[in-house]
Protein backbone atom coordinates (compact mmCIF):
# COMPACT_ATOMS: atom_id res chain seq x y z
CA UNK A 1 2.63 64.59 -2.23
CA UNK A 2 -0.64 63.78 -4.46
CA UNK A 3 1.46 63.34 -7.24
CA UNK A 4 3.90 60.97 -5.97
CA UNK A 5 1.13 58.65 -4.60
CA UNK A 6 -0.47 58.47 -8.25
CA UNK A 7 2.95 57.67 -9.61
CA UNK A 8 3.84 54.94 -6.69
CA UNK A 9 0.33 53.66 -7.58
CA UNK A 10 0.72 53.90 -11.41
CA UNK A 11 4.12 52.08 -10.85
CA UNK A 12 2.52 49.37 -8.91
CA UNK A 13 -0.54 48.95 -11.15
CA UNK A 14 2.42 48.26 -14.27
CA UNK A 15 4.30 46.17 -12.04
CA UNK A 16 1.15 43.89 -11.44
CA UNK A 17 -0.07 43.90 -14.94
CA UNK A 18 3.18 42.77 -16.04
CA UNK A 19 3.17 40.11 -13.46
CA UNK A 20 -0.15 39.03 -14.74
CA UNK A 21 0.92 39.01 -18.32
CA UNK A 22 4.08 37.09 -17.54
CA UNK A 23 1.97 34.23 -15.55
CA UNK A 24 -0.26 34.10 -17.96
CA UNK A 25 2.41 33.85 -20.87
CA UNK A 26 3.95 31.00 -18.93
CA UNK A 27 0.89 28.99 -18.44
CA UNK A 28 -0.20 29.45 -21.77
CA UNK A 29 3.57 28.42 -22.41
CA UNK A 30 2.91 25.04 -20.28
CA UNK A 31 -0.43 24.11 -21.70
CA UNK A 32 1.15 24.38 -25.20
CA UNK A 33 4.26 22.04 -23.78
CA UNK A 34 1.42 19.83 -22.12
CA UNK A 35 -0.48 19.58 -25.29
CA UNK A 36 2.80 18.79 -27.39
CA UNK A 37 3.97 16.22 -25.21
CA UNK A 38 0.72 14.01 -25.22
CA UNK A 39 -0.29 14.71 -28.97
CA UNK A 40 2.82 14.71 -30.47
CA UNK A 41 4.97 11.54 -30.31
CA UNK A 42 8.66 12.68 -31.54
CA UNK A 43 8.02 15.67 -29.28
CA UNK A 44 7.17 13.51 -26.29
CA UNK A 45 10.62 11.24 -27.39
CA UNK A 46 12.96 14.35 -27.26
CA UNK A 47 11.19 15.61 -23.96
CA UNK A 48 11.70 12.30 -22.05
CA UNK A 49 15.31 11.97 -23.24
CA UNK A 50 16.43 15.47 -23.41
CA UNK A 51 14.55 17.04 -20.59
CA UNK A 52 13.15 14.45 -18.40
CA UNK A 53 15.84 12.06 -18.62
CA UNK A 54 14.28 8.99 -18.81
CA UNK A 55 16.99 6.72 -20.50
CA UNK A 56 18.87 4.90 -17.57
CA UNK A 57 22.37 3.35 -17.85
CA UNK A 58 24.24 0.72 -15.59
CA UNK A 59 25.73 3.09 -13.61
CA UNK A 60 22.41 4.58 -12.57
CA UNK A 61 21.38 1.40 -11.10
CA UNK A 62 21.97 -0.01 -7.54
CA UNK A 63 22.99 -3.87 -8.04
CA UNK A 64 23.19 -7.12 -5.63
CA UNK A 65 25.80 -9.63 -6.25
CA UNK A 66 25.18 -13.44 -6.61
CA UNK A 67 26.98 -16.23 -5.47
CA UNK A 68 27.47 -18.07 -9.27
CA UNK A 69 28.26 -21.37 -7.21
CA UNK A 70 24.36 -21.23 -6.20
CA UNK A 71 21.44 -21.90 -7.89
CA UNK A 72 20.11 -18.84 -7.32
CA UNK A 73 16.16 -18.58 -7.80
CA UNK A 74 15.07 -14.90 -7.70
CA UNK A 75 11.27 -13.34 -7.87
CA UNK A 76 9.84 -9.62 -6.94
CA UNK A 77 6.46 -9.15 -5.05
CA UNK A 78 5.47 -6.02 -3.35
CA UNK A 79 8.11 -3.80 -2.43
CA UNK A 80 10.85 -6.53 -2.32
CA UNK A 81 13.51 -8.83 -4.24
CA UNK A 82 13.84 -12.26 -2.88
CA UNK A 83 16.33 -14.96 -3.89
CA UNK A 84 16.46 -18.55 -2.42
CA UNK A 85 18.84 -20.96 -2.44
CA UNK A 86 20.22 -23.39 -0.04
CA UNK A 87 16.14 -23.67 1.72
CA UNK A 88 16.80 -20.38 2.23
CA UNK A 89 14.83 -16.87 1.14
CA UNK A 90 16.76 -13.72 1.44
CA UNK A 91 15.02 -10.67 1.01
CA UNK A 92 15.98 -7.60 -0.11
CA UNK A 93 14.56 -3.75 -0.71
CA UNK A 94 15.09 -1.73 -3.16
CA UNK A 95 18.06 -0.02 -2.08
CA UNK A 96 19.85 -3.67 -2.67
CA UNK A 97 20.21 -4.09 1.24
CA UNK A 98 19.07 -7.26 2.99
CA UNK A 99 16.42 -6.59 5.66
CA UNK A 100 15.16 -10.27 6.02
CA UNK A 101 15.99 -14.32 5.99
CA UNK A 102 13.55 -16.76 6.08
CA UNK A 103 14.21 -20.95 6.25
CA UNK A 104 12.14 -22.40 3.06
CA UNK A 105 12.31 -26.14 3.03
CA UNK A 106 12.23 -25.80 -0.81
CA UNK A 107 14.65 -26.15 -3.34
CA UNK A 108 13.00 -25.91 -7.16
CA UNK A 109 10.64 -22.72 -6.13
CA UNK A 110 7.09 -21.77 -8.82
CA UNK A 111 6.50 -18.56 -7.34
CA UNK A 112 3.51 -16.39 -7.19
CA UNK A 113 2.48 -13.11 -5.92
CA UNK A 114 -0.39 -10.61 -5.48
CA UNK A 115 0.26 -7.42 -4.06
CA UNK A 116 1.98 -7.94 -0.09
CA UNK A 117 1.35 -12.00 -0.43
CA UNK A 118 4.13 -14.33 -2.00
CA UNK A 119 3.19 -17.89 -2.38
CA UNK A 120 6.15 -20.77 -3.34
CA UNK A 121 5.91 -24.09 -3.88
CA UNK A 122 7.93 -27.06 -4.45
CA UNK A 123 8.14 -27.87 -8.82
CA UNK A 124 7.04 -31.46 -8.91
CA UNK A 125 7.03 -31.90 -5.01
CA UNK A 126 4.39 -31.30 -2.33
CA UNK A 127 5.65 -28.55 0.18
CA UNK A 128 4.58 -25.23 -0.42
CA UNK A 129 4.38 -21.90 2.02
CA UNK A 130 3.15 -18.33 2.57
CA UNK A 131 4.86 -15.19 2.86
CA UNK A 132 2.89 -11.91 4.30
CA UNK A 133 5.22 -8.94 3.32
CA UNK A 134 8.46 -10.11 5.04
CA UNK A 135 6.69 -12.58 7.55
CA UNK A 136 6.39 -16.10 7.14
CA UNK A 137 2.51 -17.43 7.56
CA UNK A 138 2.08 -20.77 6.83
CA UNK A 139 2.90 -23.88 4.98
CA UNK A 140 1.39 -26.74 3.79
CA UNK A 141 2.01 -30.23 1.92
CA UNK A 142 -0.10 -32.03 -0.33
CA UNK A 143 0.02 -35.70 -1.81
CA UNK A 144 0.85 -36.34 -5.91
CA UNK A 145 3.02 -33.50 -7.53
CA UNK A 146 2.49 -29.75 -7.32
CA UNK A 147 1.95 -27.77 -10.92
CA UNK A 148 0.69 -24.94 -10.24
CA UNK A 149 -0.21 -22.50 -7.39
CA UNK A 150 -1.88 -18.90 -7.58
CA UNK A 151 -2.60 -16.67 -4.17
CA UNK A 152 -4.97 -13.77 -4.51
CA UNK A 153 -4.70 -10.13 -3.21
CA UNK A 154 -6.43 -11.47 0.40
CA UNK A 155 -4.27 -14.34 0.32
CA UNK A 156 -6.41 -17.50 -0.68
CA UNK A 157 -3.91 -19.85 -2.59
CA UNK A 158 -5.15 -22.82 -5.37
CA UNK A 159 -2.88 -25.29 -5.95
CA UNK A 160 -3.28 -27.67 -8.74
CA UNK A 161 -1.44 -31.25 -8.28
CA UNK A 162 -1.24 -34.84 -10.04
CA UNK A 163 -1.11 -38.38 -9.24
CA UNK A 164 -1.32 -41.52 -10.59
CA UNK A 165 -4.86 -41.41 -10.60
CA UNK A 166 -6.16 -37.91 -11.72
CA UNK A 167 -4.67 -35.85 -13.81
CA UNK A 168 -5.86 -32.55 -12.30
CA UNK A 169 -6.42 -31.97 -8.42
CA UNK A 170 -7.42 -28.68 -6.96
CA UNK A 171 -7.25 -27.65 -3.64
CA UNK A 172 -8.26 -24.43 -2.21
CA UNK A 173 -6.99 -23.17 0.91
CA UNK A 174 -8.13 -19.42 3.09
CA UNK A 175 -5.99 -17.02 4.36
CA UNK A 176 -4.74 -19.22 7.79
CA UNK A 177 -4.08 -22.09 5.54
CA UNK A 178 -7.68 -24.05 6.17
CA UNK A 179 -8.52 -26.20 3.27
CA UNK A 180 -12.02 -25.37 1.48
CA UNK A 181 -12.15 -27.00 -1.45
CA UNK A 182 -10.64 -30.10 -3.01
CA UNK A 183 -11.66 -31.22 -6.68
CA UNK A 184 -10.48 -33.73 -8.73
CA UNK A 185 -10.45 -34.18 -12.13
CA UNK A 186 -9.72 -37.15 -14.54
CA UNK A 187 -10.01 -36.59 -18.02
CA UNK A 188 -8.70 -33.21 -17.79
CA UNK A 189 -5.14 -31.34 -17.99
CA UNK A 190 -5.33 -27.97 -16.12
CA UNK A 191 -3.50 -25.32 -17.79
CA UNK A 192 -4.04 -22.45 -15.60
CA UNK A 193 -6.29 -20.93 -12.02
CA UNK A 194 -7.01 -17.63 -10.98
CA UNK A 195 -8.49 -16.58 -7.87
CA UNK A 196 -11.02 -13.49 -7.74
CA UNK A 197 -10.19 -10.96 -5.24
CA UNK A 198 -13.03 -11.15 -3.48
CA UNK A 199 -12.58 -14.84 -2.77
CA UNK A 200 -15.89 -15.75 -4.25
CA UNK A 201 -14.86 -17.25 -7.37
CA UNK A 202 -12.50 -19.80 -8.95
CA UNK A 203 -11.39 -20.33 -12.63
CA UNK A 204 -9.61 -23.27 -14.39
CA UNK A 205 -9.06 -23.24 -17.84
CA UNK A 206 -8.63 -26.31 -18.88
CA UNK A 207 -7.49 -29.00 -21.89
CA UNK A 208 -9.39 -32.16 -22.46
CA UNK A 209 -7.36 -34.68 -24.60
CA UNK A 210 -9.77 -37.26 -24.02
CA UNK A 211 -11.45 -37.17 -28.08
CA UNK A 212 -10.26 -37.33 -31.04
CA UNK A 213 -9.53 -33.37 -30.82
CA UNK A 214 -8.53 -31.29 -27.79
CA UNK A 215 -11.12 -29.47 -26.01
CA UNK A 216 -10.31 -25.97 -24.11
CA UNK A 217 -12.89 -25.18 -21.57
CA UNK A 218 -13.36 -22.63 -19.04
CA UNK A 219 -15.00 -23.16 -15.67
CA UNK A 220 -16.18 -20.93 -13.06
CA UNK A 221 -16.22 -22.10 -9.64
CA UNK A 222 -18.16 -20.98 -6.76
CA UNK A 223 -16.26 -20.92 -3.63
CA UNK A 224 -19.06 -20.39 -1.11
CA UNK A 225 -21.54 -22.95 -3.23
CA UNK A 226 -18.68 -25.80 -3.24
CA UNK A 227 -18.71 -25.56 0.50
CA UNK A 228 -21.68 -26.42 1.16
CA UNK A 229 -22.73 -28.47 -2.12
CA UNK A 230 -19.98 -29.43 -4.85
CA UNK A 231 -22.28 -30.48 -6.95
CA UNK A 232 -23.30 -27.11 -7.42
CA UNK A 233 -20.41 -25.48 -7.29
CA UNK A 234 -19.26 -24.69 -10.77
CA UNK A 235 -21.56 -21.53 -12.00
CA UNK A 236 -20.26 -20.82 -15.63
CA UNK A 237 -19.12 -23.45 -17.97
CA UNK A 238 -17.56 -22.08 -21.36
CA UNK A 239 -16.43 -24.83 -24.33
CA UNK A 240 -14.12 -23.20 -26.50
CA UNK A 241 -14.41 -23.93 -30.70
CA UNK A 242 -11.64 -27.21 -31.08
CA UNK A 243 -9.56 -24.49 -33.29
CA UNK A 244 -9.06 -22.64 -30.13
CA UNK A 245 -6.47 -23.50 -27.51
CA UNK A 246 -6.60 -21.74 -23.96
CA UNK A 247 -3.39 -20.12 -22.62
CA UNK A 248 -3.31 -18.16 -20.16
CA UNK A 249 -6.35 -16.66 -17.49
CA UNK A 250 -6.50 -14.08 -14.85
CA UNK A 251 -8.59 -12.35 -12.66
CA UNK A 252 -8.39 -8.69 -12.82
CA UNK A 253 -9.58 -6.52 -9.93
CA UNK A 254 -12.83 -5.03 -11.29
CA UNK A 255 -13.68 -8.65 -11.88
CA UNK A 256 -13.30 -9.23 -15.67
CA UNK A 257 -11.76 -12.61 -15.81
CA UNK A 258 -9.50 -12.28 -19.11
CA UNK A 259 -9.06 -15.67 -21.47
CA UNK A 260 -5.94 -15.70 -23.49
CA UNK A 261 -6.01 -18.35 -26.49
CA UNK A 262 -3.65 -18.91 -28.99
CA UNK A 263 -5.79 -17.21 -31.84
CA UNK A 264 -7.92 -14.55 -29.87
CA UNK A 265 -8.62 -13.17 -25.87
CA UNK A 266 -11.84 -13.37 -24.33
CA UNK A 267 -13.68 -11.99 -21.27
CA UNK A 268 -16.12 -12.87 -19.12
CA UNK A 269 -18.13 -10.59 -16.87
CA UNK A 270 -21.43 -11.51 -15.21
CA UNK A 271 -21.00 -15.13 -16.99
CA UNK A 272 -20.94 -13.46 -20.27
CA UNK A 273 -18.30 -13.93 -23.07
CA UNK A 274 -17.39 -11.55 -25.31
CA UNK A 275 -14.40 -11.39 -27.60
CA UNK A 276 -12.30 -8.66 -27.43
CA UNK A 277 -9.75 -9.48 -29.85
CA UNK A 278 -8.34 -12.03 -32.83
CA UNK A 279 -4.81 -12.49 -33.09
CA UNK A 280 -3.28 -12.31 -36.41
CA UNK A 281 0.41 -12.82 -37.79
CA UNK A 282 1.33 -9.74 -36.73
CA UNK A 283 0.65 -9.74 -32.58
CA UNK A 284 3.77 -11.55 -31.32
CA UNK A 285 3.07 -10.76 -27.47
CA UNK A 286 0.22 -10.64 -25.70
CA UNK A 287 -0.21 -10.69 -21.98
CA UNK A 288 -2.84 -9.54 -19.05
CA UNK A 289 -1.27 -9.57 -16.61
CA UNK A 290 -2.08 -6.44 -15.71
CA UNK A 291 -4.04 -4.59 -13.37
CA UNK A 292 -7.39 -3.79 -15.76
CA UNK A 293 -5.77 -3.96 -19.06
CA UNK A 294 -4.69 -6.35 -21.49
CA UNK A 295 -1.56 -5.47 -24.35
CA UNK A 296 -0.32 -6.69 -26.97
CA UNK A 297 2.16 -5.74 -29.88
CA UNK A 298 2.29 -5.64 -33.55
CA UNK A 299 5.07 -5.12 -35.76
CA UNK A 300 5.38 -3.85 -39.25
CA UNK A 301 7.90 -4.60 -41.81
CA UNK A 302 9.38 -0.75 -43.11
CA UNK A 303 12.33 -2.33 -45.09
CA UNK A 304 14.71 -4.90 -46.24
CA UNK A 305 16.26 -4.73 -42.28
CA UNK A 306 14.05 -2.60 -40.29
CA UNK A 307 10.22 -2.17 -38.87
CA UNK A 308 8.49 -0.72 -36.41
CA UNK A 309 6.37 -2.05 -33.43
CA UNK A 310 2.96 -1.01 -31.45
CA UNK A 311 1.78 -1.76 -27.98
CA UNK A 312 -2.01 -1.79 -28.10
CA UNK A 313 -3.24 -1.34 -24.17
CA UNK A 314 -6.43 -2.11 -23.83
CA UNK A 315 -8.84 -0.76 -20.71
CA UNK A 316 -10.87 -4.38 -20.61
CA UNK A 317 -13.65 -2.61 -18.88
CA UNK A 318 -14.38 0.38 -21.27
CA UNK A 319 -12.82 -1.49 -24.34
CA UNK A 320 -10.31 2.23 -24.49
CA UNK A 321 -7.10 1.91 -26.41
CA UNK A 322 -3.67 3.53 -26.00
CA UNK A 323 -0.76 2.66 -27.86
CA UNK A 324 2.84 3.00 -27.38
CA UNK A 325 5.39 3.22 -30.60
CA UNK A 326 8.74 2.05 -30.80
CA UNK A 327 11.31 1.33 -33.97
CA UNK A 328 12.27 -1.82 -33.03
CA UNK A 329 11.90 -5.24 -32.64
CA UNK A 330 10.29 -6.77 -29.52
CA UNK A 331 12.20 -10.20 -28.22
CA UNK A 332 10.37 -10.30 -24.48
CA UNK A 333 7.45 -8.85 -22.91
CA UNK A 334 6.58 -8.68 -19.34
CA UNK A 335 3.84 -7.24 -16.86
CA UNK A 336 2.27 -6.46 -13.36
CA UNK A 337 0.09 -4.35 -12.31
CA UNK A 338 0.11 -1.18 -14.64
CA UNK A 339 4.17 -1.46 -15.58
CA UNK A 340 4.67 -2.86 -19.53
CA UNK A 341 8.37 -4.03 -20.03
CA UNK A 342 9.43 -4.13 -23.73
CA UNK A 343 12.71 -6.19 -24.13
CA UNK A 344 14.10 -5.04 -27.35
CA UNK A 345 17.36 -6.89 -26.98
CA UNK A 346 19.93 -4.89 -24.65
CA UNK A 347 17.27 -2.54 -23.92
CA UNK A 348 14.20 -2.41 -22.36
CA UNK A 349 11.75 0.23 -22.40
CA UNK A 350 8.77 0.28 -19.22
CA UNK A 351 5.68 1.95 -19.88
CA UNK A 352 2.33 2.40 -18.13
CA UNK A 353 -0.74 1.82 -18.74
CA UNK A 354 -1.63 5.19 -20.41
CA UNK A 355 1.18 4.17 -22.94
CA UNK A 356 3.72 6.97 -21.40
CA UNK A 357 7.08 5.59 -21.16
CA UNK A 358 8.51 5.54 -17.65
CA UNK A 359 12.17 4.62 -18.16
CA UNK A 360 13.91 3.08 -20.69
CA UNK A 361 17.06 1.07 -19.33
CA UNK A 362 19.94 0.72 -21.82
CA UNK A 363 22.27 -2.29 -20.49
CA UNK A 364 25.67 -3.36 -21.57
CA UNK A 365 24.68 -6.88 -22.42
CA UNK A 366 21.70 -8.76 -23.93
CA UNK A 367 18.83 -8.48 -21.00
CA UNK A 368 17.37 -12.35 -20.95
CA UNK A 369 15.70 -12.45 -17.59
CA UNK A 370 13.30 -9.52 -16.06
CA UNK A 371 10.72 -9.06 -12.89
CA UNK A 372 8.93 -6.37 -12.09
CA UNK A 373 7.55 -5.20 -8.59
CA UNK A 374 4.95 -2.66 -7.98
CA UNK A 375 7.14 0.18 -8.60
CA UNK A 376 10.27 -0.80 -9.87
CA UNK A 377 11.95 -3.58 -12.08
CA UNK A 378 15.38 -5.73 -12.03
CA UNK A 379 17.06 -7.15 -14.73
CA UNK A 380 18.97 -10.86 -13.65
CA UNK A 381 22.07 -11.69 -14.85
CA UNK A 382 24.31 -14.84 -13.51
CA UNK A 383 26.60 -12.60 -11.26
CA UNK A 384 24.01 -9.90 -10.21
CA UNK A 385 20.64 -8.75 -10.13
CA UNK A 386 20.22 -4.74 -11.52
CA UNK A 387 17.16 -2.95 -9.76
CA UNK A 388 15.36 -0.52 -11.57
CA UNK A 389 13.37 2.11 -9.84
CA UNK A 390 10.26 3.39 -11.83
């Protein structure tokens, strides 16, 4: 009886040490995968197309028809696809169904959106409203011509406008549609406004063709301060060299407010500017629109008819760069949040922020027009709308 408990126990003791050397064979098996996949790059392409199947076809997507007779103006925000026409905003979810209608007395829409909020406003006109998820908040309408509007992540909206007289007017308004601010400018041409998203600050970057040469300045505007004194209102004032020409700004949500110009990108941080970046011949995209990071992409002549391409992500906080290789040529670029879509002609390949591709979506005709959402994308065409899920 002794003897046959030792051997049950022996038998056991095997059983668990071979258990424990399979275990550990597999996670040793999975760390060396792991490793693989992040260090080395054709590794990482065969995994996401053999294993993970990544690549995405049209007939893995869910679609929503248009009406071609319409002029059909489509934008994502938040977990939704809208499309007005006719003064009126259908929206849709991701599953291509339509859960919501909402009147719009709009017909040429700019839109804008930060996270649940969509703001649109009337091209060259003066109405303009709110949208809070699928509820409608408020509108408004303003004298001279609308240009531009931008709504932060609490839902404070700038609009810029024009008349006759100035060439610039901004107006800020709060969350229940109560005007704060209204500046107006004479001599010069705003070319973009971001909102922080703590609703403390302003910025207007901004072209001055008054001189002989244009001027591109950056101005920081106290919200709280223009209240209660405009003269003091603007806190940071930055004048640009005459060789550079402002582009593009935007408030990020650690703070950074990133400067795009045609020959470098700036940021400012505690009223200091720092240069992150010069743009040579080689970047032919460059966007931040993104959640803490700026990218941009390089290519690289290999032959007579081929070269490859880089996306260059950069953390604007740490200055920490991750890149993202493909063998072709970029025509498009677009952003939001942490999602990077690369529009290499009839594909398009999404990537995050850590430079791991996502999906890459092969269509079966040239891909022209793209939006992206906070976790998926669709692709526009003239008889439908393709929605990507990332």
């Amino acid at each position: 009886m002794r003897n046959v408990e030792e051997n049950v126990k022996r038998q056991l003791d095997v059983k668990k040490t071979i258990i424990v050397i399979l275990v550990g064979i597999i996670l040793l098996c999975l760390i060396v995968l792991i490793i693989l996949y992040f260090t080395r790059e054709d590794f990482r392409k065969w995994t996401d197309t053999t294993i993970l199947r990544k690549n995405l076809v049209s007939e893995d997507v869910r679609t929503i028809d248009l009406n071609i007779d319409k002029n059909n103006q489509i934008y994502c925000y938040s977990k939704y696809i809208s499309i007005l026409n006719d003064k009126n905003l259908k929206i849709y979810n991701q599953n291509g169904e339509n859960i919501s209608e909402l009147p719009i007395n709009i017909n040429t829409a700019i839109f804008t959106s930060t996270d649940k909020y969509l703001a649109i406003a009337e091209k060259n006109g003066q109405e303009f409203c709110v949208i809070f998820d699928k509820t409608y908040l408020w509108s408004g309408k303003v004298e001279g011509e609308i240009l531009q509007i931008n709504i932060n992540k609490n839902g404070y909206v700038v609009l810029v406008t024009t008349d006759t007289t100035f060439k610039s007017i901004i107006t800020i308004f709060d969350s229940t549609g109560n005007e704060l601010i209204k500046r107006y400018l004479s001599k010069t041409r705003i070319v973009d406004v971001s909102l922080s998203n703590d609703n403390k600050y302003a910025a207007f970057a901004e072209l001055d063709t008054s001189g002989a040469l244009i001027q591109s300045n950056i101005e920081i505007l106290s919200i709280d301060k223009a209240i209660q004194n405009e003269k003091e209102a603007i806190v940071y004032t930055y004048n640009a060299n005459t060789a550079k020409m402002i582009v593009k700004i935007k408030y990020q949500t650690k703070g950074n407010l990133v400067c795009v110009y045609d020959d470098s990108v700036d940021i400012i941080n505690n009223n200091n500017n720092e240069e992150v970046f010069t743009i040579d011949k080689k970047i032919t995209f460059t966007s931040a629109e993104l959640k803490e990071n700026i990218v941009y992409i390089t290519e690289e002549q290999t032959g007579l008819f081929s070269s490859t391409s880089t996306a260059t992500i950069v953390d604007t906080s740490s200055n920490h760069k991750t890149y993202f290789n493909f063998d072709e040529v970029t025509k498009e670029l677009y952003t939001k949040n942490d999602i990077i879509g690369i529009n290499i002609g009839s594909e398009i390949y999404f990537v995050n922020t850590n430079g791991l591709l996502i999906k890459k979506y092969i269509s079966s005709q040239e891909i022209t027009n793209v939006n992206i959402a906070d976790n998926f994308a669709i692709i526009i065409y003239k008889d439908r709308i393709e929605i990507i899920k990332l």
